[in-house]
Protein backbone atom coordinates (compact mmCIF):
# COMPACT_ATOMS: atom_id res chain seq x y z
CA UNK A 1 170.48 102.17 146.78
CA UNK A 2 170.45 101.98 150.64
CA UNK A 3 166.66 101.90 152.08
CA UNK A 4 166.26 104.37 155.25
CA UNK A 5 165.90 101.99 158.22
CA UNK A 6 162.56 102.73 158.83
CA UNK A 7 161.66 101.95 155.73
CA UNK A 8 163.81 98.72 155.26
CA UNK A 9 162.86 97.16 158.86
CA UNK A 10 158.76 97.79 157.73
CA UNK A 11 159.63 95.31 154.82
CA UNK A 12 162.01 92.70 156.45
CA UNK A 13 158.66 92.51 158.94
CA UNK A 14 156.51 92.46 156.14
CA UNK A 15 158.47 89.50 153.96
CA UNK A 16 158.10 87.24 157.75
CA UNK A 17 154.57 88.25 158.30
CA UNK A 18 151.58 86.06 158.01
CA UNK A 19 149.82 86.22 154.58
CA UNK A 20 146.30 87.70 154.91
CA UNK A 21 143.78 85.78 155.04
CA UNK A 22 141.50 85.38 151.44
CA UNK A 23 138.69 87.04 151.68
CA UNK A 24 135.64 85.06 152.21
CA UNK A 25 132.09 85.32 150.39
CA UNK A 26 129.44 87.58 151.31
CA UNK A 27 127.25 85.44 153.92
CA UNK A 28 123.34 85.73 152.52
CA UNK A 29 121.92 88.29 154.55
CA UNK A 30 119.29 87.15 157.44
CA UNK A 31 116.64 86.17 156.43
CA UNK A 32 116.85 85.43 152.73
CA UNK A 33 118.09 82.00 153.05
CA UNK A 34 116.23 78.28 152.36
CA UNK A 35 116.32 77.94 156.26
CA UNK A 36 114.86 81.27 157.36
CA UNK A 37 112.84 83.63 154.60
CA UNK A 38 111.31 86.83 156.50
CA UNK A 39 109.15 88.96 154.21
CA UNK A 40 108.74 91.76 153.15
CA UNK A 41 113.11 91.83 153.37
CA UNK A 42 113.55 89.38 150.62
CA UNK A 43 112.07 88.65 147.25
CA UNK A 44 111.64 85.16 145.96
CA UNK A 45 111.86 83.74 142.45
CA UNK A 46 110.50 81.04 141.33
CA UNK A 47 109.87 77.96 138.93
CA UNK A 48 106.73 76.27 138.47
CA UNK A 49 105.32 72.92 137.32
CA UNK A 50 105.87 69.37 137.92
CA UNK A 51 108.62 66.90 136.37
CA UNK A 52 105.90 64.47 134.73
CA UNK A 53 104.93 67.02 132.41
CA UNK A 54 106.04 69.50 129.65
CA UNK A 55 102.93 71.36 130.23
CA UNK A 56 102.50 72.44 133.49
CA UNK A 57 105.46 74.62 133.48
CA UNK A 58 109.08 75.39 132.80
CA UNK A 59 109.93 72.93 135.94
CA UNK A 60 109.17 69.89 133.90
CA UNK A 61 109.79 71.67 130.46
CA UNK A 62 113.45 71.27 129.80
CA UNK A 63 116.14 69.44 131.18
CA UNK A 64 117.19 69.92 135.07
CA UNK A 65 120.15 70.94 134.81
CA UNK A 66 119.49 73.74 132.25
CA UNK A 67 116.39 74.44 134.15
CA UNK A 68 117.76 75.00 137.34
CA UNK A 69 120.78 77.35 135.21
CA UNK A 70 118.08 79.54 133.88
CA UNK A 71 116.02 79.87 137.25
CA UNK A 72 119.58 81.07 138.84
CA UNK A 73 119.55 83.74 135.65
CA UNK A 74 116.41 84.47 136.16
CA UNK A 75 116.71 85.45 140.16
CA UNK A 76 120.15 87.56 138.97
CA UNK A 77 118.83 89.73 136.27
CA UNK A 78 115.53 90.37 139.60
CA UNK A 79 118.97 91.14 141.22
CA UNK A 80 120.57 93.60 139.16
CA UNK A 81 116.77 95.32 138.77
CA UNK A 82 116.28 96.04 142.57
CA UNK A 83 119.94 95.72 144.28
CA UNK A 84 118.45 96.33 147.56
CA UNK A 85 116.09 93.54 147.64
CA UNK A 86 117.98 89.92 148.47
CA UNK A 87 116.33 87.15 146.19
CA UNK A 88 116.14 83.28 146.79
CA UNK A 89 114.85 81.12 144.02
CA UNK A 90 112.88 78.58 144.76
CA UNK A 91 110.81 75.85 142.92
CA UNK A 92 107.39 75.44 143.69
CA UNK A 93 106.14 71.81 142.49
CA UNK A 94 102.46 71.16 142.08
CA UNK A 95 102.58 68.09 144.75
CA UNK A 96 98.87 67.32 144.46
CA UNK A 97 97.45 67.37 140.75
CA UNK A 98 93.59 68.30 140.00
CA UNK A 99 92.28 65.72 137.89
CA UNK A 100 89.41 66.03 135.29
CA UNK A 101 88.19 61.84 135.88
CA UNK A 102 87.64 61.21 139.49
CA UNK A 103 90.49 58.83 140.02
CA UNK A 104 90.44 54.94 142.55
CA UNK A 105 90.31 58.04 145.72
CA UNK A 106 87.14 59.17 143.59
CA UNK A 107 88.33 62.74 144.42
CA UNK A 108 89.29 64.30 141.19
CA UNK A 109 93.28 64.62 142.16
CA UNK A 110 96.09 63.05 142.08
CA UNK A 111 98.31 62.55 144.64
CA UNK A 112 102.72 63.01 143.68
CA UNK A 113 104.76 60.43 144.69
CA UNK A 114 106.44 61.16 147.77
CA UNK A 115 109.76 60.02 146.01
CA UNK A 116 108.81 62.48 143.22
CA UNK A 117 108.36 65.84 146.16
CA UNK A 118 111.77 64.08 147.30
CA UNK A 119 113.65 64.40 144.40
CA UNK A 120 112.47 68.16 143.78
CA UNK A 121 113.29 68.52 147.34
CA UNK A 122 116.56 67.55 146.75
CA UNK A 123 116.87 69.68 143.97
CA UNK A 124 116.39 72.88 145.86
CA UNK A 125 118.24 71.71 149.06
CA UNK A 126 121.38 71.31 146.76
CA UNK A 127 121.53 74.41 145.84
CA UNK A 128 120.71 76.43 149.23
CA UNK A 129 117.24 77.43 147.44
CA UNK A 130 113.56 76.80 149.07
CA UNK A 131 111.02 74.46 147.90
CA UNK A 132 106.82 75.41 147.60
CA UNK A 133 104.18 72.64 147.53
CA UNK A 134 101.59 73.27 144.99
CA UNK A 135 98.12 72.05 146.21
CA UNK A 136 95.14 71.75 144.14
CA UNK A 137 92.19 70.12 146.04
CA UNK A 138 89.79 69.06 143.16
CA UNK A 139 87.41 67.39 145.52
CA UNK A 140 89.37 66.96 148.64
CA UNK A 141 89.82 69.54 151.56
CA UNK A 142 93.01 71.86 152.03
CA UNK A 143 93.20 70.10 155.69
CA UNK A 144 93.57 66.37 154.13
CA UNK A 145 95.84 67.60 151.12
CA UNK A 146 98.03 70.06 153.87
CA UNK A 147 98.45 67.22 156.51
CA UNK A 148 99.72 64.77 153.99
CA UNK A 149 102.42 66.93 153.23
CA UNK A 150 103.44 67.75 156.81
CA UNK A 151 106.56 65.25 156.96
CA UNK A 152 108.09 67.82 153.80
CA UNK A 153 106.70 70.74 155.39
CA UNK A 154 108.48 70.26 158.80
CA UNK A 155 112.08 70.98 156.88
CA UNK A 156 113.02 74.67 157.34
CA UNK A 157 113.30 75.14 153.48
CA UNK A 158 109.72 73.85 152.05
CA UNK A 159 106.74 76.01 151.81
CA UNK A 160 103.09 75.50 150.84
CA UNK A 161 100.65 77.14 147.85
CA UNK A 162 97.50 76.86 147.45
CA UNK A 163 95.53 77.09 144.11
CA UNK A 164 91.47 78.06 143.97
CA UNK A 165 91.62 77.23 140.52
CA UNK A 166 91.24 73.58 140.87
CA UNK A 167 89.31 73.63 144.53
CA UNK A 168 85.63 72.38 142.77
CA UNK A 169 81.77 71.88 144.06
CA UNK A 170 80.78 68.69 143.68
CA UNK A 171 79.62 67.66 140.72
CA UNK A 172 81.83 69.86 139.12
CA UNK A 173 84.91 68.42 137.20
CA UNK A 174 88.02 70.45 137.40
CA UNK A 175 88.77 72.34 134.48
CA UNK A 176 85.07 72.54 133.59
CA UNK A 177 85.09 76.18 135.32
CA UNK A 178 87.12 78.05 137.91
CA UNK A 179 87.81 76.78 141.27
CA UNK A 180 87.56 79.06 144.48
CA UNK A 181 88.60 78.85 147.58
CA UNK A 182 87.55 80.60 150.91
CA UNK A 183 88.91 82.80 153.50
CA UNK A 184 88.71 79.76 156.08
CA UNK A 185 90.45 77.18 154.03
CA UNK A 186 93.15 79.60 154.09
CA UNK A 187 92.92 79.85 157.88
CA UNK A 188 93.18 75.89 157.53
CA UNK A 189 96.68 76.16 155.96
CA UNK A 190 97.88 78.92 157.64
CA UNK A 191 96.78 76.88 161.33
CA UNK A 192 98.28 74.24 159.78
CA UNK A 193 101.61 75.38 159.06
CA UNK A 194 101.51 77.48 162.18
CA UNK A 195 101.37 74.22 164.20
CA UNK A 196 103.94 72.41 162.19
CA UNK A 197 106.44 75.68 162.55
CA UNK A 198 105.78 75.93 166.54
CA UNK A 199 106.05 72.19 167.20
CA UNK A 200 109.77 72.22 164.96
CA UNK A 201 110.65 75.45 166.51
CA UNK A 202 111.11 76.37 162.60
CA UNK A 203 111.07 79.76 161.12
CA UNK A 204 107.72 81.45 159.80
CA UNK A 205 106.50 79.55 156.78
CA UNK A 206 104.99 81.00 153.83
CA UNK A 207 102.09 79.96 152.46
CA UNK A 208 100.92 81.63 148.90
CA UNK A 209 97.06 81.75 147.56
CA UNK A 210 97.14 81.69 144.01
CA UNK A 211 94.29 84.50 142.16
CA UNK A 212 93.63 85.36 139.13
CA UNK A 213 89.35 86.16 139.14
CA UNK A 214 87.65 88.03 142.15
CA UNK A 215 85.60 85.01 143.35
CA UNK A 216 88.70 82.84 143.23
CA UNK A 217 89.20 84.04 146.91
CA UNK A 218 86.10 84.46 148.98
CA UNK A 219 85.68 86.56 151.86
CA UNK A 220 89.19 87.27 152.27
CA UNK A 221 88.56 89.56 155.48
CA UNK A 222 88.25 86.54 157.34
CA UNK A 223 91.79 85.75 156.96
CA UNK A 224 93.88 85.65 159.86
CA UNK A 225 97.19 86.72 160.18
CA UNK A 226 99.85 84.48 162.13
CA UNK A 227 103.49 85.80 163.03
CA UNK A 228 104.50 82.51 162.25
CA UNK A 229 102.96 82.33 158.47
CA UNK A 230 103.48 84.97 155.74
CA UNK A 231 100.55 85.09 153.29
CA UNK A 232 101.23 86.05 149.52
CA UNK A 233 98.42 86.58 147.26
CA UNK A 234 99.81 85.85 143.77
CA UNK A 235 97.98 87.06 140.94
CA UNK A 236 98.87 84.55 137.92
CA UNK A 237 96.37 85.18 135.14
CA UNK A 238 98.37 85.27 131.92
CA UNK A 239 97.69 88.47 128.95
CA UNK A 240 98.85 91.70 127.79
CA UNK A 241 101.17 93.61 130.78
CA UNK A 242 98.03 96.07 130.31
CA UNK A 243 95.60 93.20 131.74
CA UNK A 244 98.02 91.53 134.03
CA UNK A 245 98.07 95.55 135.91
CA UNK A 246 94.41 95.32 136.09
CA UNK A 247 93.95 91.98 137.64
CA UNK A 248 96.38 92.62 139.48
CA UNK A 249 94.95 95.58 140.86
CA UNK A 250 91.84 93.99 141.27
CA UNK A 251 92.82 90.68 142.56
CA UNK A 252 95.73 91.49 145.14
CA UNK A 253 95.63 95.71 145.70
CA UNK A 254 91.75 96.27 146.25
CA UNK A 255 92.00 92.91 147.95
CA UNK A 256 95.25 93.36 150.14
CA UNK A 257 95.73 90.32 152.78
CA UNK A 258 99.71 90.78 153.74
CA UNK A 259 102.21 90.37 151.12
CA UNK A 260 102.23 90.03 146.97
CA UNK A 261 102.94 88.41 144.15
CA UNK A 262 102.75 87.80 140.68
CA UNK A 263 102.93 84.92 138.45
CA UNK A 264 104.76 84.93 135.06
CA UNK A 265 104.08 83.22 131.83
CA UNK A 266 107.04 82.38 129.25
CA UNK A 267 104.72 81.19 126.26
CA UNK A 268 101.10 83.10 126.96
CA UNK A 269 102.89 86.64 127.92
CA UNK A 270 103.04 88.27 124.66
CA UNK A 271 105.55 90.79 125.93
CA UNK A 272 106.78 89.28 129.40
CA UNK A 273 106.78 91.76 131.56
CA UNK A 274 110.16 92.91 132.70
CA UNK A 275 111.85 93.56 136.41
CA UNK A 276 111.61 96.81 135.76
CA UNK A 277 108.14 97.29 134.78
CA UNK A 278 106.93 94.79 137.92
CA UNK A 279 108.97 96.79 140.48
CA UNK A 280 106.23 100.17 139.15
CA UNK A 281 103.22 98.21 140.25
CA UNK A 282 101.78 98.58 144.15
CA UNK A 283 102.23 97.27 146.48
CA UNK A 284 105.43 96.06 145.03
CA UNK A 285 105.05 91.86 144.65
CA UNK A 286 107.82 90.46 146.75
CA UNK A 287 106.93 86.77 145.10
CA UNK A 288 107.61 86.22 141.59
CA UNK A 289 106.48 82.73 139.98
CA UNK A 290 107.66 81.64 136.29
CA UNK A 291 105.74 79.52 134.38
């Protein structure tokens, strides 16, 4: 069968020409990656705990490996549930521990190992995911706790939390009663952070206040916002989806500062609330913690 020429010369020029090129992977849109995170376009997912112990959270609970496999399940199935938001997982470690005997420092916490917050580092820098320091003062200040972390907290990808909880009176033993914190020791942070981000030219940091009880934050008016800081209040009390609406409510929508969140418990959520039923509540938490 003769070709017509047209026809014949259009694939003699096609059996010469270049291949096409493969096509390459979707780039991460800006800002939703582990060097620049802008809120409210991205959502982040996250593991909590601490590697020395099976307790704290699903971070030290099973194996690496597996753990960081399920975390990257975990962001997916927030992926297939709201398409339009991009999510990053991160691991947030709890860097400085609140102790129940005051300790040689004589300040009820305990200080990680900076080869410890290196490893987790690592961890998260391997796989392109961000890092958040957990901070739990016992008896210390946010400022003492905050600058020792600054040489981490000067690298694009690691963030800072804070946790009332375990910020005590003294005389009072963490884990004797709940913690709180004040609007001005989150100023402290967010200054804090602000500095370290201006003087590294580095992207806005995020800094999340962990909630669960109204006087767990106190005067939260005098917060102060900071282009170069994104606040999350994270509600992570634990109970029925029924309670965990309430507090949250109560905690982070009657209470709004600038973004939310909304911590997760695998063993004392009896259900775990779903994607699907988090995406309903308002405002919609843009920071999701497992624990």
């Amino acid at each position: 069968m003769k070709l017509p020429a047209p026809l014949a010369a259009a694939l003699l020029l096609a059996a010469f020409a270049d291949p096409l090129p493969a096509a390459e992977p979707a780039a991460p849109p800006p800002g939703c990656t582990a060097q620049r995170v802008d809120l409210p376009g991205c959502r982040i997912v996250s593991y909590y705990g601490n590697p020395l112990s099976k307790r704290m959270g699903i971070l030290g609970e099973i194996p690496v490996d597996e753990m960081l496999e399920r975390l990257e399940a975990q962001a997916e199935e927030w992926r297939r549930a709201d398409p339009a938001t991009p999510v990053l997982p991160a691991l947030e470690l709890v860097a400085t521990v609140a102790s129940t005997e005051p300790g040689p420092s004589g300040l009820y916490r305990n200080r990680m190992p900076d080869a410890l917050i290196e490893k987790v580092v690592g961890w998260a820098a391997r796989k392109n995911w961000l890092v958040i320091l957990d901070v739990q003062v016992g008896h210390s200040t946010v400022r003492a706790e905050v600058e020792r972390l600054e040489p981490f907290l000067s690298r694009p990808h690691v963030h800072l939390a804070l946790d009332p909880e375990f910020d005590m009176p003294r005389g009072v033993a963490p884990g004797r009663r709940i913690g709180s914190s004040d609007g001005e020791d989150v100023n402290v942070a967010s200054i804090l952070l602000s500095t370290i981000a201006a003087r590294g030219a580095l992207p806005p940091k995020l800094l999340l206040v962990h909630r669960f009880t109204m006087p767990m934050l106190k005067r939260y008016k005098r917060i102060r916002l900071d282009p170069r800081v994104n606040i999350v209040v994270v509600m992570d009390g634990f109970g029925l989806p029924a309670l965990k609406r309430k507090v949250y409510r109560l905690t982070v929508a009657n209470e709004p500062v600038q973004h939310a969140g909304l911590k997760l418990f695998y063993k004392n959520d009896k259900p775990l609330m779903t994607p699907e039923e988090i995406l309903r509540l308002e405002p919609v938490p843009l920071v999701i913690i497992y624990q």
